[in-house]
C-alpha atoms as a PDB file:
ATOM      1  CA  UNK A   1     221.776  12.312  23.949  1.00  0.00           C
ATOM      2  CA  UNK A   2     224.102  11.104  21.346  1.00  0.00           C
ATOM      3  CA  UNK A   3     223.120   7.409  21.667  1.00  0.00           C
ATOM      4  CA  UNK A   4     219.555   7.974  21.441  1.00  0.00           C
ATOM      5  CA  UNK A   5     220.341   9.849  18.322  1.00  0.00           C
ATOM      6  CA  UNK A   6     222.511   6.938  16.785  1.00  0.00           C
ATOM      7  CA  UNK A   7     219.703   4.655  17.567  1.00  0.00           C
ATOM      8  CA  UNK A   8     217.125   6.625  15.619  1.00  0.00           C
ATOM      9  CA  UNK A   9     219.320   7.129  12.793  1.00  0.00           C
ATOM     10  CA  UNK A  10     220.252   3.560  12.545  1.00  0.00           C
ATOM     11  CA  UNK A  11     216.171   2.638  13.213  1.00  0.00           C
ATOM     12  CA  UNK A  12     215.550   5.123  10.460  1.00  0.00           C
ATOM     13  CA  UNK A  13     218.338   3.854   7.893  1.00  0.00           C
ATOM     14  CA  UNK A  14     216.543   0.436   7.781  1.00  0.00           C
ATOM     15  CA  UNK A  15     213.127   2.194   7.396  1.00  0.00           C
ATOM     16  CA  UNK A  16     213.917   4.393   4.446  1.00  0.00           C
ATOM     17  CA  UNK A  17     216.414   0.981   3.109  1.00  0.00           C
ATOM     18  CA  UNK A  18     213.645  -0.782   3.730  1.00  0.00           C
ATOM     19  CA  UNK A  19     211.036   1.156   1.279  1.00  0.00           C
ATOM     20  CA  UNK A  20     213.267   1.833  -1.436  1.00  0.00           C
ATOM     21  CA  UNK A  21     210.679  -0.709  -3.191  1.00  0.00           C
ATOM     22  CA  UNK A  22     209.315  -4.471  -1.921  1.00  0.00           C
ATOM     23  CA  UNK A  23     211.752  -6.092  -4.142  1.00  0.00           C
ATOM     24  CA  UNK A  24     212.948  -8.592  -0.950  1.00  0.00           C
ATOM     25  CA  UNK A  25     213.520  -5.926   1.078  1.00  0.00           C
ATOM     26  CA  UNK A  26     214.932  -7.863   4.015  1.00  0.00           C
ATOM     27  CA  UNK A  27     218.023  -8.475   1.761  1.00  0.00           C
ATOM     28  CA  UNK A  28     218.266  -4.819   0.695  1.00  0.00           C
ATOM     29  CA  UNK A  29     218.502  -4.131   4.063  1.00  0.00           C
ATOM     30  CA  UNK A  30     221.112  -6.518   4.755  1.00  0.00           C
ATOM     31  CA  UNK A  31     223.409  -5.849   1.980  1.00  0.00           C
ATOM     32  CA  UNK A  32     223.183  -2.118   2.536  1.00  0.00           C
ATOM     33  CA  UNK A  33     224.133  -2.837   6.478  1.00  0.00           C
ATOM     34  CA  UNK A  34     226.706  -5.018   5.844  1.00  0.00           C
ATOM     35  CA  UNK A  35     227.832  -2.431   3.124  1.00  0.00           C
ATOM     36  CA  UNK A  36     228.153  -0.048   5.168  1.00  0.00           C
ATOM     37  CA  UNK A  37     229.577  -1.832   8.297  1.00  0.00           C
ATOM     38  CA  UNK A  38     232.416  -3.631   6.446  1.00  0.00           C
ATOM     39  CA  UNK A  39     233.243  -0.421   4.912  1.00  0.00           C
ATOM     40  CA  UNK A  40     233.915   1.209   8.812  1.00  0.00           C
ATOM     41  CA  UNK A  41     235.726  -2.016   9.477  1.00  0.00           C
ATOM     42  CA  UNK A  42     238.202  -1.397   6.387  1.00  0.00           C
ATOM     43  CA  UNK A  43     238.248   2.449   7.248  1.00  0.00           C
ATOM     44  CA  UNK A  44     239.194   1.446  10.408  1.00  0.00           C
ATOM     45  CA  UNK A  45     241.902  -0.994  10.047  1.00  0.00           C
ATOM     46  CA  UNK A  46     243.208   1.766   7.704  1.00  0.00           C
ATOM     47  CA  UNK A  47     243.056   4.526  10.138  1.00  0.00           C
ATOM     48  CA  UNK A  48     244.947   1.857  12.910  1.00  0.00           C
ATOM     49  CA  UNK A  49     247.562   1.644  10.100  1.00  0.00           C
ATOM     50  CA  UNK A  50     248.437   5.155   9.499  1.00  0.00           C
ATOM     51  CA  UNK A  51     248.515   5.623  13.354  1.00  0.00           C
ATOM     52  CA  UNK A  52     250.363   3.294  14.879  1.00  0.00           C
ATOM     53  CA  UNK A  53     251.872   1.249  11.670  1.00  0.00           C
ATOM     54  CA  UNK A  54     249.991  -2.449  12.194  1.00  0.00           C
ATOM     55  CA  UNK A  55     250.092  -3.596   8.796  1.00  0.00           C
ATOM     56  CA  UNK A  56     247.316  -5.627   7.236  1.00  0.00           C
ATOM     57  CA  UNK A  57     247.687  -9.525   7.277  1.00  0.00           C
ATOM     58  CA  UNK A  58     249.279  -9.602   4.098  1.00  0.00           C
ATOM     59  CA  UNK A  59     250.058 -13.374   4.461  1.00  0.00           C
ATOM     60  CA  UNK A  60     246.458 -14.365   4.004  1.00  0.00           C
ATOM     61  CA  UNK A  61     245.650 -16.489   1.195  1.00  0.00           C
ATOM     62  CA  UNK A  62     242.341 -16.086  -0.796  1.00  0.00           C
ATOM     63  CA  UNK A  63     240.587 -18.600   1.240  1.00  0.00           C
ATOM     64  CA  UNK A  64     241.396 -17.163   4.755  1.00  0.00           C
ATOM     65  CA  UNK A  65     240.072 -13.746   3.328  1.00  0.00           C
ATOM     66  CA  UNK A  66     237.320 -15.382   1.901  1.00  0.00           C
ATOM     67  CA  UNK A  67     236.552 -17.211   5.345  1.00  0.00           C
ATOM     68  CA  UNK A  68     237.123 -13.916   6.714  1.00  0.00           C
ATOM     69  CA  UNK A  69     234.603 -12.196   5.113  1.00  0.00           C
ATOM     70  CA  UNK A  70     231.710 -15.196   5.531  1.00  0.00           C
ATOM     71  CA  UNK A  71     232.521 -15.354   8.795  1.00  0.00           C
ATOM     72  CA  UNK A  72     232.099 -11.099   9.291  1.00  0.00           C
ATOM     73  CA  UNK A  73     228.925 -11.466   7.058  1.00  0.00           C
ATOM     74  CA  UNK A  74     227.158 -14.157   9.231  1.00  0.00           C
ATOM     75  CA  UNK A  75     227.867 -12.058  11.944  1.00  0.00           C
ATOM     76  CA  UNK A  76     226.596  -9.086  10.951  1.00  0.00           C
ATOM     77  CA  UNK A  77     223.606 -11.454   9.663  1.00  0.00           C
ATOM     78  CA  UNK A  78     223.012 -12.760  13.187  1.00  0.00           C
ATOM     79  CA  UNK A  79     222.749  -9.707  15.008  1.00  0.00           C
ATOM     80  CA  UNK A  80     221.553  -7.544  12.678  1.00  0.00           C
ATOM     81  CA  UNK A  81     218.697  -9.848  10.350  1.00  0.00           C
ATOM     82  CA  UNK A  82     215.343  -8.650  12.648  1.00  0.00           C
ATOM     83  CA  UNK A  83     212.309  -8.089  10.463  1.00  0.00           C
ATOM     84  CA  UNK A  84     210.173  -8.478  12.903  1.00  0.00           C
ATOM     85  CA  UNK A  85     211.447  -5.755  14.968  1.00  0.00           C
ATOM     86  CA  UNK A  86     212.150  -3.950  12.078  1.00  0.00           C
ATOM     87  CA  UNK A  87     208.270  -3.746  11.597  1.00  0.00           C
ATOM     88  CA  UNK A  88     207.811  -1.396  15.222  1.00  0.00           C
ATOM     89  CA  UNK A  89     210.696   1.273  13.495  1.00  0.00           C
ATOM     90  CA  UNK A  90     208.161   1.873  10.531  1.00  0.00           C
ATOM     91  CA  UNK A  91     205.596   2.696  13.318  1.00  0.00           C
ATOM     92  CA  UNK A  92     207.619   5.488  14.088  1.00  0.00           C
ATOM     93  CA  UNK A  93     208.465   7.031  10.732  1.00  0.00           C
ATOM     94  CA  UNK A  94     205.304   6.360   8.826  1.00  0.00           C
ATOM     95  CA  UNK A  95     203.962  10.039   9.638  1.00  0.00           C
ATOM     96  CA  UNK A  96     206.531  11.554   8.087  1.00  0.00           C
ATOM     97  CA  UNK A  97     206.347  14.260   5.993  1.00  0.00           C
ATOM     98  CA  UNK A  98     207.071  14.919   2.191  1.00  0.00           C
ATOM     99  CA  UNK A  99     209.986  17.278   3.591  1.00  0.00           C
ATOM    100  CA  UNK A 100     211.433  14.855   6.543  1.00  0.00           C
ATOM    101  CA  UNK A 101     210.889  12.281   3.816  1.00  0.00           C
ATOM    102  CA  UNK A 102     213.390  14.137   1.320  1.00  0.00           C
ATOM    103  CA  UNK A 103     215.959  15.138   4.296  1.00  0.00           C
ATOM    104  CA  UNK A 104     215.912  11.606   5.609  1.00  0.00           C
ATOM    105  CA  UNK A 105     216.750  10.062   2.202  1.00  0.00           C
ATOM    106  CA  UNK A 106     219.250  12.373   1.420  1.00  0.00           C
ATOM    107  CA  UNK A 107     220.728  12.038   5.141  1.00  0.00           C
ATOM    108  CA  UNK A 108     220.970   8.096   4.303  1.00  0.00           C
ATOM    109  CA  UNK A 109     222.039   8.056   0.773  1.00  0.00           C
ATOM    110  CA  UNK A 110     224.810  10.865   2.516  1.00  0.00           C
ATOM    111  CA  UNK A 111     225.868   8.197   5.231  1.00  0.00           C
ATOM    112  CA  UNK A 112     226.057   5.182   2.338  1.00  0.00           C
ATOM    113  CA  UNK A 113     228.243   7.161   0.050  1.00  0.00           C
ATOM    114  CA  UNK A 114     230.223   8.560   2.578  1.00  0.00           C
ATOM    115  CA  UNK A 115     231.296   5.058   4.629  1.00  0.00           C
ATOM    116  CA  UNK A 116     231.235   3.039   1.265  1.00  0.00           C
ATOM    117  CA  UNK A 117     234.289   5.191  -0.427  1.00  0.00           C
ATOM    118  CA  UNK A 118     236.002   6.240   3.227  1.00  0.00           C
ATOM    119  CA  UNK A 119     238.654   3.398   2.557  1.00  0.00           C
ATOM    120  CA  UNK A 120     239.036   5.015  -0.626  1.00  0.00           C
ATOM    121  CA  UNK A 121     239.283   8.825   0.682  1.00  0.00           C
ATOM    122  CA  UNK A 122     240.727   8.575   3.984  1.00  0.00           C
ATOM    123  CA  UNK A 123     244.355   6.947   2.391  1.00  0.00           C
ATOM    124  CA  UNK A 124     244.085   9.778   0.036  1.00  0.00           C
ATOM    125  CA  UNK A 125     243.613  12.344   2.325  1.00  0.00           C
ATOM    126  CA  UNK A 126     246.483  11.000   4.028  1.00  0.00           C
ATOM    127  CA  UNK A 127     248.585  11.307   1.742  1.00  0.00           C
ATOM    128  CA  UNK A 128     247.745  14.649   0.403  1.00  0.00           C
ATOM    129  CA  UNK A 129     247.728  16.452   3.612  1.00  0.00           C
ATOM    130  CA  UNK A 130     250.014  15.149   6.090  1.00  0.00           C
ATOM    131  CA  UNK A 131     252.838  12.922   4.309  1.00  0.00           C
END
């Protein structure tokens, strides 16, 4: 099912993140989620904008946003920081092949690209095709 699938990817996004060399790893991992995750979060205050018009807090000074964005990094810090259970993913990927190997990485370097410039695309994409 389509969970199940999510949940491999996602276990398999911190394996391959995770490898990329043993320069502190556990970091890596962490930027690269919370990367990614703020990325959706700006995509989808973006997308809730062009539908239904909300606006971004424009009133915020630089030290609300910055408060903002501590406080949505040591969330995403909190409930996503497990190294220890990150170990038992690498269990299940360890076999892989030299082909699943080169998919994988491309499938994840894909999925990074692709969230990291969405708040860049989607506005444009907007604008090109349906203003």
């Amino acid at each position: 099912d389509m969970i199940s699938r999510i949940q491999k990817f996602y276990r398999y996004f911190v394996y391959r993140i995770y490898h990329i060399n043993n320069n502190d790893p556990e970091m890596k991992v962490m930027m690269f989620i919370c990367m990614v995750h703020s990325s959706l979060v700006v995509s989808g205050l973006i997308i809730f904008d062009i539908i239904f018009n909300i606006g971004y807090p424009h009133d915020l000074d630089k030290s609300e946003w910055t408060l903002l964005v501590i406080l949505f990094f040591a969330i995403q810090f909190l409930i996503f920081f497990r190294p220890s259970k990150w170990k038992t993913y690498f269990k299940e990927f360890e076999n892989e092949t030299k082909e699943e190997k080169r998919k994988g990485t491309i499938l994840v370097w894909g999925y990074i690209i692709f969230t990291t410039f969405s708040p860049i695309y989607i506005p444009v994409i907007w604008d090109a095709f349906f203003r």
